[in-house]
PDB file of N, CA and C in Angstrom:
ATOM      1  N   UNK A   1       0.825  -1.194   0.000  1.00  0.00           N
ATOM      2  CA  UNK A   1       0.000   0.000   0.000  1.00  0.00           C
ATOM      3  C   UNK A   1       0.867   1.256   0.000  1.00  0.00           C
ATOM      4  N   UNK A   2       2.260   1.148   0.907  1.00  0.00           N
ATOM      5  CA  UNK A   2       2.968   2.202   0.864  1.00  0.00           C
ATOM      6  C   UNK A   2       3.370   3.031  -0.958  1.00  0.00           C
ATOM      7  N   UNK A   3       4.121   2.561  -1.320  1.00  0.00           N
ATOM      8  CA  UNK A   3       3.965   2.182  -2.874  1.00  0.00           C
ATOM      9  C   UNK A   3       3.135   3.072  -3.370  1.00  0.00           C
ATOM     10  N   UNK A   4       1.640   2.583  -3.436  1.00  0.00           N
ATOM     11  CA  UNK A   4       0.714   3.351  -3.867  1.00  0.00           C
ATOM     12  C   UNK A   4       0.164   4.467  -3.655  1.00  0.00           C
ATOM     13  N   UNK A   5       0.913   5.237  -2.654  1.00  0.00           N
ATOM     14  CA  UNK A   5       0.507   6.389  -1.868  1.00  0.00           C
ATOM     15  C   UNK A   5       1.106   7.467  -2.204  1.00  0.00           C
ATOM     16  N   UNK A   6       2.725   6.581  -2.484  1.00  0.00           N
ATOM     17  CA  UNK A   6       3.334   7.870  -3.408  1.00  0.00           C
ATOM     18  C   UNK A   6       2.630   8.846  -4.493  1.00  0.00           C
ATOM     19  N   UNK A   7       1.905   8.195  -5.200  1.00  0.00           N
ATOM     20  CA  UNK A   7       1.130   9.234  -6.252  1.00  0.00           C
ATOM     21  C   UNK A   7       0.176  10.236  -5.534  1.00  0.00           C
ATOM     22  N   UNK A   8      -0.386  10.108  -4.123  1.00  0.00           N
ATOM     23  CA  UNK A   8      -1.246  10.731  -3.726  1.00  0.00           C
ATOM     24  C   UNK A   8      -0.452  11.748  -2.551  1.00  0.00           C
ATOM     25  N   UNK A   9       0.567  12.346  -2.781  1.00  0.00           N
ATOM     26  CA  UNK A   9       1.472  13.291  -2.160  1.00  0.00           C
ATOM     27  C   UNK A   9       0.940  14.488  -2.848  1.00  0.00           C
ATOM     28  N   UNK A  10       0.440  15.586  -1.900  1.00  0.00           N
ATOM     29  CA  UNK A  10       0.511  16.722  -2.307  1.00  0.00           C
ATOM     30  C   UNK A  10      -1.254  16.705  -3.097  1.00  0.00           C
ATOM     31  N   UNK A  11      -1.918  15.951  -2.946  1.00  0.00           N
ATOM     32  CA  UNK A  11      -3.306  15.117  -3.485  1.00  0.00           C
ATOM     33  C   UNK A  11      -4.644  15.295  -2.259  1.00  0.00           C
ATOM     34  N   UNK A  12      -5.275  15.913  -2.933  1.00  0.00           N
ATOM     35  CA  UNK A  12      -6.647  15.800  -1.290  1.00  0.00           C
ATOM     36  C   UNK A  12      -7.160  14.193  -1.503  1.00  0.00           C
ATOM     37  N   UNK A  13      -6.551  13.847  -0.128  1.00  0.00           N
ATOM     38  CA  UNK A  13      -7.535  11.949  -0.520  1.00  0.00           C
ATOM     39  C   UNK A  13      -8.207  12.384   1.270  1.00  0.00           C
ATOM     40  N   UNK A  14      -9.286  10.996   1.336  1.00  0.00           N
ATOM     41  CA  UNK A  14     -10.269  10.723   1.795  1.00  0.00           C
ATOM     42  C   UNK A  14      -9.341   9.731   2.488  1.00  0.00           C
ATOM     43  N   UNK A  15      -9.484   9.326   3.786  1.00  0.00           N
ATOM     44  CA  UNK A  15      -9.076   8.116   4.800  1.00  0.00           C
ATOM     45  C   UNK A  15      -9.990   7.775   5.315  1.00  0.00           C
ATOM     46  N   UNK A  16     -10.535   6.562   5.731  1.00  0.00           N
ATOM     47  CA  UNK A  16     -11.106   6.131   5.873  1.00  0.00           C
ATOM     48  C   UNK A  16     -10.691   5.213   7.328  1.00  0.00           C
ATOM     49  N   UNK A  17     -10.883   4.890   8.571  1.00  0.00           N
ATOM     50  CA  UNK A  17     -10.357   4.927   9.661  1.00  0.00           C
ATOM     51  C   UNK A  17     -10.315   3.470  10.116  1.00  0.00           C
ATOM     52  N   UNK A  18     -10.412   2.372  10.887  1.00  0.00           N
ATOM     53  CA  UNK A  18     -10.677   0.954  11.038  1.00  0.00           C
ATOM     54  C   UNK A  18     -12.050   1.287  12.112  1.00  0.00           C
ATOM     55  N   UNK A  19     -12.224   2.801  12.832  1.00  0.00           N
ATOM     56  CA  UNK A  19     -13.436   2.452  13.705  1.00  0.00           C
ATOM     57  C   UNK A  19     -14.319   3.532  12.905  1.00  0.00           C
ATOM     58  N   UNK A  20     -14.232   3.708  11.614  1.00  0.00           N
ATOM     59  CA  UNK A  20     -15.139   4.457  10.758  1.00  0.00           C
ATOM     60  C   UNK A  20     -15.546   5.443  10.355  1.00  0.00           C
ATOM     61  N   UNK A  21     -14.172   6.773  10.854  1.00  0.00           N
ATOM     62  CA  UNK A  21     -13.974   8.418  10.984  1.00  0.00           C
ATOM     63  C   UNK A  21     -13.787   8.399   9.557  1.00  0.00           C
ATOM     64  N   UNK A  22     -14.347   9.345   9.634  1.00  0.00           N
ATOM     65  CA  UNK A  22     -13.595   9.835   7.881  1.00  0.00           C
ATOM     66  C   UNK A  22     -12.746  10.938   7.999  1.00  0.00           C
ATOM     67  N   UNK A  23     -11.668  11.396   7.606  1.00  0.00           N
ATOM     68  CA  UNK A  23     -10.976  12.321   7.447  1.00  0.00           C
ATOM     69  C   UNK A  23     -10.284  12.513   5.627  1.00  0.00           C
ATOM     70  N   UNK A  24     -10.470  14.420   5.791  1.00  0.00           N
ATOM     71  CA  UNK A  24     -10.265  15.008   4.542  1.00  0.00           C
ATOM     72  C   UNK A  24      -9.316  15.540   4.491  1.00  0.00           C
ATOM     73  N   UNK A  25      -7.706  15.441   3.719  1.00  0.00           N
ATOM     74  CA  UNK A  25      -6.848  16.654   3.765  1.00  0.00           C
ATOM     75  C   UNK A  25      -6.165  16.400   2.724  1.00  0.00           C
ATOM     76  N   UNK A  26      -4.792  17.273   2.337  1.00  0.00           N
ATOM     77  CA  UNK A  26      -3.567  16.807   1.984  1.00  0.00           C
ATOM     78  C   UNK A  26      -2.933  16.094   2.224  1.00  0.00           C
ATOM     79  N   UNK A  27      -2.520  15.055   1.663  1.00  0.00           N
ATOM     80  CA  UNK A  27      -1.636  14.002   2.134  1.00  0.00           C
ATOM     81  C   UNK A  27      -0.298  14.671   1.691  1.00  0.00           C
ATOM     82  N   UNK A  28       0.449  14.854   3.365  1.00  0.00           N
ATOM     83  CA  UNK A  28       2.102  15.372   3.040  1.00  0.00           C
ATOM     84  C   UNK A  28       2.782  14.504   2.862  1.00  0.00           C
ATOM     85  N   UNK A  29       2.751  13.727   3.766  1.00  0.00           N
ATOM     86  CA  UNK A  29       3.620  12.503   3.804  1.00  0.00           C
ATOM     87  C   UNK A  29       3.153  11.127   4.744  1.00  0.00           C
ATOM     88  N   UNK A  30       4.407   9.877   4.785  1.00  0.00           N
ATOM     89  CA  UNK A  30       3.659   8.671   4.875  1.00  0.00           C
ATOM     90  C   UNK A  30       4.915   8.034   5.139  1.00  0.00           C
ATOM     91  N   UNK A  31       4.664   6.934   6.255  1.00  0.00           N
ATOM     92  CA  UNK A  31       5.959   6.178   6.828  1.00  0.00           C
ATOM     93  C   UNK A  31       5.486   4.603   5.912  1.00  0.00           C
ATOM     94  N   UNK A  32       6.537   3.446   6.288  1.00  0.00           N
ATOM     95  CA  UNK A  32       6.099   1.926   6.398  1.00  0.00           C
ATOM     96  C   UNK A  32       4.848   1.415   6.626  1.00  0.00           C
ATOM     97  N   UNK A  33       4.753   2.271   7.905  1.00  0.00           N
ATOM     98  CA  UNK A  33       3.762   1.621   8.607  1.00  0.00           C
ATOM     99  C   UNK A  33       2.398   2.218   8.412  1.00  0.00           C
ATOM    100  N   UNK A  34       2.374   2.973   7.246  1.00  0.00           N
ATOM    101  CA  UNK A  34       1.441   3.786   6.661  1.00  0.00           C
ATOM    102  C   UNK A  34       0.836   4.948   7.457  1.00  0.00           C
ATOM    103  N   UNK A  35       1.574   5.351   8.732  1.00  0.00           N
ATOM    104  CA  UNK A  35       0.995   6.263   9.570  1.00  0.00           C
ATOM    105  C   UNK A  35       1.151   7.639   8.938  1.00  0.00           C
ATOM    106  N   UNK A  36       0.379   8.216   8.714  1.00  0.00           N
ATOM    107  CA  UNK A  36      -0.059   9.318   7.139  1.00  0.00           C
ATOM    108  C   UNK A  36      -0.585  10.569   8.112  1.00  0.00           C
ATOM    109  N   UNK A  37       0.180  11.951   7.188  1.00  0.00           N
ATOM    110  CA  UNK A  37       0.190  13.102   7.704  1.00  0.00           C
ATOM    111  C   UNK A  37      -0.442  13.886   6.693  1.00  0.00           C
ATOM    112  N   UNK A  38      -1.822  14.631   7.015  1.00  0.00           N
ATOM    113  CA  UNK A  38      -2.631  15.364   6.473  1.00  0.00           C
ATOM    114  C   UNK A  38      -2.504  16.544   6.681  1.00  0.00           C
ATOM    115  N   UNK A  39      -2.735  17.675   5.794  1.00  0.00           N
ATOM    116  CA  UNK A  39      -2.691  19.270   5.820  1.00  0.00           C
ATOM    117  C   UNK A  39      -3.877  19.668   5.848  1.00  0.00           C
ATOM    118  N   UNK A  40      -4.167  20.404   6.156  1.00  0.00           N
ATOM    119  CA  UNK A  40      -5.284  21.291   5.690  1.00  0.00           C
ATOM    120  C   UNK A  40      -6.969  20.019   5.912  1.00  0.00           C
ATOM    121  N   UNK A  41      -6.395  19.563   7.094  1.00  0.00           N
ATOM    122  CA  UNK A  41      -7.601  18.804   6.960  1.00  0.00           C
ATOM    123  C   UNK A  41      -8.958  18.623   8.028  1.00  0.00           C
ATOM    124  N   UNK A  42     -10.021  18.053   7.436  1.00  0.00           N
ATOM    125  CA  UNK A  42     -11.106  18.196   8.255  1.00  0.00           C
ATOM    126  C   UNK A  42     -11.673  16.495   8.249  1.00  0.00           C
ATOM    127  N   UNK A  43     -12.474  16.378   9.568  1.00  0.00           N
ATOM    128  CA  UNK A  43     -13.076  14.696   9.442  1.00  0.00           C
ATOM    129  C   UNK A  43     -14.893  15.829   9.121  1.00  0.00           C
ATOM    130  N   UNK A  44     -15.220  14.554   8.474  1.00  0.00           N
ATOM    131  CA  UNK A  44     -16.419  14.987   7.792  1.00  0.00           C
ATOM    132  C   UNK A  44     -17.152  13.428   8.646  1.00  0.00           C
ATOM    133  N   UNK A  45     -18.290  14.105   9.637  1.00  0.00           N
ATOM    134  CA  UNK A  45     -18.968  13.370  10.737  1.00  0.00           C
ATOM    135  C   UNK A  45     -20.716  13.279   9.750  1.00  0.00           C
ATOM    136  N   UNK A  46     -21.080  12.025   9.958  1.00  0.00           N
ATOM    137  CA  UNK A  46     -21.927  11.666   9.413  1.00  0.00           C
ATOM    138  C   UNK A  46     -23.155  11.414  10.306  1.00  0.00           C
ATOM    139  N   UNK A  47     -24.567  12.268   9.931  1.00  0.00           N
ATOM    140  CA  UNK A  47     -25.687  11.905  10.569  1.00  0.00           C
ATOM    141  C   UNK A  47     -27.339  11.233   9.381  1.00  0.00           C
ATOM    142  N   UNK A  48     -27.635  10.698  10.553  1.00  0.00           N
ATOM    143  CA  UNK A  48     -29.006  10.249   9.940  1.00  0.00           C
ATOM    144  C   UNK A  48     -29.534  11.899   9.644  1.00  0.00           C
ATOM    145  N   UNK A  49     -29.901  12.746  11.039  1.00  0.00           N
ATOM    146  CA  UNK A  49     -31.032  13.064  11.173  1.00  0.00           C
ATOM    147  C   UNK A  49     -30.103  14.843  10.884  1.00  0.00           C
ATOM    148  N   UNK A  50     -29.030  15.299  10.760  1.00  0.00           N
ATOM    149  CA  UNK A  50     -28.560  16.715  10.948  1.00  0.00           C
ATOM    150  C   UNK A  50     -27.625  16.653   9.631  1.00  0.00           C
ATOM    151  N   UNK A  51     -27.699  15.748   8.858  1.00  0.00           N
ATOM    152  CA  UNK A  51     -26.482  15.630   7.528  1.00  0.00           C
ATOM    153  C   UNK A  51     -24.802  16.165   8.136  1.00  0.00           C
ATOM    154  N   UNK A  52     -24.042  15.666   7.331  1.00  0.00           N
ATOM    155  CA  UNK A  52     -22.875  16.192   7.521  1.00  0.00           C
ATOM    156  C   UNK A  52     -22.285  17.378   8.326  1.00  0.00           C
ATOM    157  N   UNK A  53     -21.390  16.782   9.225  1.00  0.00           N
ATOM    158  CA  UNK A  53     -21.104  18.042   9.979  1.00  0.00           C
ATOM    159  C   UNK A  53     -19.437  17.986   9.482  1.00  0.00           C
ATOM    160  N   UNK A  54     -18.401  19.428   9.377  1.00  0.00           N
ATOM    161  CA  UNK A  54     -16.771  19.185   9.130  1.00  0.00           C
ATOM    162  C   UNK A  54     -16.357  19.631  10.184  1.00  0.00           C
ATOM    163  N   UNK A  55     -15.084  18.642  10.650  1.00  0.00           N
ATOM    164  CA  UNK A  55     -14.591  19.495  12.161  1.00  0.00           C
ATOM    165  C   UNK A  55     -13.219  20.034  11.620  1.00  0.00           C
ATOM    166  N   UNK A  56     -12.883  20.849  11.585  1.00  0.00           N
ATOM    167  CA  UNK A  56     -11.731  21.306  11.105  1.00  0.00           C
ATOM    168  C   UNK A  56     -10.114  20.761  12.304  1.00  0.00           C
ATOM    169  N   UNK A  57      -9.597  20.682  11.478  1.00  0.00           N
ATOM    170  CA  UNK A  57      -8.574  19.689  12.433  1.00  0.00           C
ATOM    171  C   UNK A  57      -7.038  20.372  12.230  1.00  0.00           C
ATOM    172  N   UNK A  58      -7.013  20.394  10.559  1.00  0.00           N
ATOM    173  CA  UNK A  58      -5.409  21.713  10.103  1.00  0.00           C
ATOM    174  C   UNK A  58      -4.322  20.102  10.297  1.00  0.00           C
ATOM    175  N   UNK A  59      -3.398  20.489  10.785  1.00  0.00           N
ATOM    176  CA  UNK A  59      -2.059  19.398  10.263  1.00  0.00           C
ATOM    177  C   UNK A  59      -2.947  18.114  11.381  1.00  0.00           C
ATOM    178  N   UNK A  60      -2.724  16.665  10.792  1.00  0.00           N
ATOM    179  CA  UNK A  60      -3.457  16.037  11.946  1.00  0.00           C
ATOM    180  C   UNK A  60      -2.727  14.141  10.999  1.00  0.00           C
ATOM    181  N   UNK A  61      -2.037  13.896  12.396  1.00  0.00           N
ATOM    182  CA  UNK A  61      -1.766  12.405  12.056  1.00  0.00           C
ATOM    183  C   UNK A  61      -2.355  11.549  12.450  1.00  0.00           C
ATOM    184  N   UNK A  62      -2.308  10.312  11.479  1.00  0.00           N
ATOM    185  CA  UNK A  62      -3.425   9.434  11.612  1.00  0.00           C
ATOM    186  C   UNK A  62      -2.264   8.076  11.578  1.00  0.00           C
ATOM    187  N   UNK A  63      -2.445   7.344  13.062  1.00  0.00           N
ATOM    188  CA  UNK A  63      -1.779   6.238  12.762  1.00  0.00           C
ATOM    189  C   UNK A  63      -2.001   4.993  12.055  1.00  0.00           C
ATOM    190  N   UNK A  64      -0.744   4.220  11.435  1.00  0.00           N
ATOM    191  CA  UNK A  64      -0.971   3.528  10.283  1.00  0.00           C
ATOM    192  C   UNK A  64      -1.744   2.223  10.387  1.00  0.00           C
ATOM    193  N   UNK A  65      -1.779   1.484  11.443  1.00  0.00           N
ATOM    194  CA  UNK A  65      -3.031   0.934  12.386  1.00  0.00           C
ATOM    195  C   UNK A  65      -4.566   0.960  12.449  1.00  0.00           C
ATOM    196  N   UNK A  66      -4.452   2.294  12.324  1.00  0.00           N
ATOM    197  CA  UNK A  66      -5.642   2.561  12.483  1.00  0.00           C
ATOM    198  C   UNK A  66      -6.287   2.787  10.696  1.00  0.00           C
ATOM    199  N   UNK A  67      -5.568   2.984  10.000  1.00  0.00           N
ATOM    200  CA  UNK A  67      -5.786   3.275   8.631  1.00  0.00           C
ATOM    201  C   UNK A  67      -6.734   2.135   7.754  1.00  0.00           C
ATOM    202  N   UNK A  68      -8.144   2.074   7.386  1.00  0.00           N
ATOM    203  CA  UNK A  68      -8.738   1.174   6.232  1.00  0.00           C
ATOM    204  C   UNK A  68      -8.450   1.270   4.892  1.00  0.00           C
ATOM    205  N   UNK A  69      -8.735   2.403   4.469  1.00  0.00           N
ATOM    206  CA  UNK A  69      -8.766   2.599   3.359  1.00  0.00           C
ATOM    207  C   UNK A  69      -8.337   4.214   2.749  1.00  0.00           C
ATOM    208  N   UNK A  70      -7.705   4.487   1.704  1.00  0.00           N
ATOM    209  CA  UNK A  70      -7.488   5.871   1.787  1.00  0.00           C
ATOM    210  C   UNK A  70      -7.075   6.558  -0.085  1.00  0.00           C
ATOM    211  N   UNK A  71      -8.259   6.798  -0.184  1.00  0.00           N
ATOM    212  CA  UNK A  71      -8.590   7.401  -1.701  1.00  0.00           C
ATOM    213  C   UNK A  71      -8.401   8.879  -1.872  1.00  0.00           C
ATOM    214  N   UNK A  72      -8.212   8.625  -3.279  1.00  0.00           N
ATOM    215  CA  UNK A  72      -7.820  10.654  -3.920  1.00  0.00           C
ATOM    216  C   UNK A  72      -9.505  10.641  -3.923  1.00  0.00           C
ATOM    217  N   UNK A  73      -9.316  12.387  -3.845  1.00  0.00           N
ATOM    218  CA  UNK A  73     -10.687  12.688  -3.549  1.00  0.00           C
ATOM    219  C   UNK A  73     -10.939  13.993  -5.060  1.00  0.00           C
ATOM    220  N   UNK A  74     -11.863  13.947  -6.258  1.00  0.00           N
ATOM    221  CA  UNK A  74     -11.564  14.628  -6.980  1.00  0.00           C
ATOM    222  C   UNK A  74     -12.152  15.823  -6.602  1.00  0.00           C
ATOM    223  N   UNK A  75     -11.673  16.794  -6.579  1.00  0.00           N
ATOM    224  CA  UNK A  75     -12.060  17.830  -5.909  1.00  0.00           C
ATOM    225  C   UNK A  75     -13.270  19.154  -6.468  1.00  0.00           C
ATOM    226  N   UNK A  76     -13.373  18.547  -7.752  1.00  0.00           N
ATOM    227  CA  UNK A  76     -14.249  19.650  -9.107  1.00  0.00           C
ATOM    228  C   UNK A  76     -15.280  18.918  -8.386  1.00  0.00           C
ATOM    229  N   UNK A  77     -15.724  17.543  -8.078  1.00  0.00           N
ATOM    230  CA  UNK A  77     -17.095  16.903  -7.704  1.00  0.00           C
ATOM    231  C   UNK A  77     -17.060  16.962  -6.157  1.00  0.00           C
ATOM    232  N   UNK A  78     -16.344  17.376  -4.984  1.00  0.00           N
ATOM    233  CA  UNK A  78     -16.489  17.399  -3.999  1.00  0.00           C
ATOM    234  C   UNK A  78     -17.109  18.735  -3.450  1.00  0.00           C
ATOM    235  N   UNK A  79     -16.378  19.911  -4.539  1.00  0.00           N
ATOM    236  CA  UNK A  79     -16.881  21.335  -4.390  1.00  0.00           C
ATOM    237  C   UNK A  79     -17.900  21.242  -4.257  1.00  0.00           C
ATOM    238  N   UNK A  80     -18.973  20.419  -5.390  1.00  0.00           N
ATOM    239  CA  UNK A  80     -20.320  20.651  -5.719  1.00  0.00           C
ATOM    240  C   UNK A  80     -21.465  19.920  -4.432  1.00  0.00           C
ATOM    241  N   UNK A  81     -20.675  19.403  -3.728  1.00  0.00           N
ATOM    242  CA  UNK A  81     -21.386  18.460  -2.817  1.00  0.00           C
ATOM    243  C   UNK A  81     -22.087  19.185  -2.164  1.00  0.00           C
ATOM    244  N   UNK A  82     -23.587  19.208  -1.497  1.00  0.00           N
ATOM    245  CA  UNK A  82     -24.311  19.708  -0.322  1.00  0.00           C
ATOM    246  C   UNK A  82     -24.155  18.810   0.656  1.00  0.00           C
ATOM    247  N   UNK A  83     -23.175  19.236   1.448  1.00  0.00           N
ATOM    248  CA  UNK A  83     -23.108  18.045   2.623  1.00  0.00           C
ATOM    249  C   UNK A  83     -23.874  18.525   3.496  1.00  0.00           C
ATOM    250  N   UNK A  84     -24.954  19.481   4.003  1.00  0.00           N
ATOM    251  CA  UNK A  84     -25.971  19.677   4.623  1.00  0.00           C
ATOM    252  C   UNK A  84     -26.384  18.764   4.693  1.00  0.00           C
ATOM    253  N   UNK A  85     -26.902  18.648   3.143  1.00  0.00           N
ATOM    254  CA  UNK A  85     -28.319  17.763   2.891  1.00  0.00           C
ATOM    255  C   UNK A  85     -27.857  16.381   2.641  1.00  0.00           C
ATOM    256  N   UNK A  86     -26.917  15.683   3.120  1.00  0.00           N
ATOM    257  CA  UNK A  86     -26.527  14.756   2.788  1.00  0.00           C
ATOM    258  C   UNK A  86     -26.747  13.652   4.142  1.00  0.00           C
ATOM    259  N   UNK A  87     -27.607  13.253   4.261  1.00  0.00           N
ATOM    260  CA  UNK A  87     -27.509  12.285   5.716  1.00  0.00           C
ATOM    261  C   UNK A  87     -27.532  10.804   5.491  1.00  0.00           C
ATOM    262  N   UNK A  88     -26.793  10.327   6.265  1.00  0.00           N
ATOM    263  CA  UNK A  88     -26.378   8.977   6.220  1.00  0.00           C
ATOM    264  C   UNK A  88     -25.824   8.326   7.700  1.00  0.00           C
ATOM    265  N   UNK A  89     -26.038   7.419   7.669  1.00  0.00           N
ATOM    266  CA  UNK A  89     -25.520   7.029   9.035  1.00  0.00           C
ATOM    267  C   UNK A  89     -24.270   6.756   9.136  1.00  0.00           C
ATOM    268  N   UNK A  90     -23.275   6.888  10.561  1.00  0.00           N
ATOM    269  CA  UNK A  90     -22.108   6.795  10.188  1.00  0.00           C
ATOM    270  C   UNK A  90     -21.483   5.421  10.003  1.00  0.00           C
ATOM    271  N   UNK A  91     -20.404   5.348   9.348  1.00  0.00           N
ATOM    272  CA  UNK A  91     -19.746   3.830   9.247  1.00  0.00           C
ATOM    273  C   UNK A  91     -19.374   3.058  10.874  1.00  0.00           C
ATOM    274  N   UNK A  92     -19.468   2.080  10.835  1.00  0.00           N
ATOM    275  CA  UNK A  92     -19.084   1.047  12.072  1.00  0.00           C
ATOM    276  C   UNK A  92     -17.922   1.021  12.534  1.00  0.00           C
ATOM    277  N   UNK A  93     -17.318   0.478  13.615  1.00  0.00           N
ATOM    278  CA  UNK A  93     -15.933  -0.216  13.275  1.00  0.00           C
ATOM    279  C   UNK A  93     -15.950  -1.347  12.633  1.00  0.00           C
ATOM    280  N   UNK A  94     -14.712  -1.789  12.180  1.00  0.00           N
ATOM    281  CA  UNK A  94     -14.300  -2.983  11.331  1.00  0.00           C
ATOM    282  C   UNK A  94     -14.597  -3.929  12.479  1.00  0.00           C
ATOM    283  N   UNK A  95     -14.713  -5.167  12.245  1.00  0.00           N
ATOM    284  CA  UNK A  95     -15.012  -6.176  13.340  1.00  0.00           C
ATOM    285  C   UNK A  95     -14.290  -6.980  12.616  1.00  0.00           C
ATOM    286  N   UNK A  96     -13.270  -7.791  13.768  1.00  0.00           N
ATOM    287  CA  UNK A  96     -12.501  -8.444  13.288  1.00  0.00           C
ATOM    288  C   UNK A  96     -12.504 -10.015  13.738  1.00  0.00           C
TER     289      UNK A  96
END
């Protein structure tokens, strides 16, 4: 996975957490152990009943442990998003 991350340096991606946070930023950089350092970033909190809330967070590490999944985020279709109106329930933890 390390490998593949290289292309997403300097890239707004989406992380995705093992107990189901989402977090939004720049990906600066990234160890072995995939523990990944975000800029400019916010976790985007998910409701049934109040839609999307962003907590603003700014430089924020995420250990590599804790890491599921972690996608480029295209940013021309994210602009357009109403995350108001967007409600959903939030993701689980992974159960292992």
């Amino acid at each position: 996975m390390a490998s593949g991350l290289e292309s997403y340096i300097n890239q707004t991606v989406s992380v995705i957490t093992s107990d189901g946070r989402n977090f939004i930023g720049t990906l600066k950089g990234f160890d072995q152990t995939i523990n990944i350092i975000l800029d400019e970033s916010h976790e985007r909190v998910f409701s049934s009943s109040t839609g999307v809330a962003q907590v603003v967070l700014g430089l924020h590490i995420i250990r590599g442990d804790n890491v599921a999944i972690v996608g480029q985020i295209d940013e021309s279709i994210d602009s357009r998003l109403d995350l108001g109106n967007i409600k959903a329930e939030p993701l689980g933890a992974i159960v292992h």
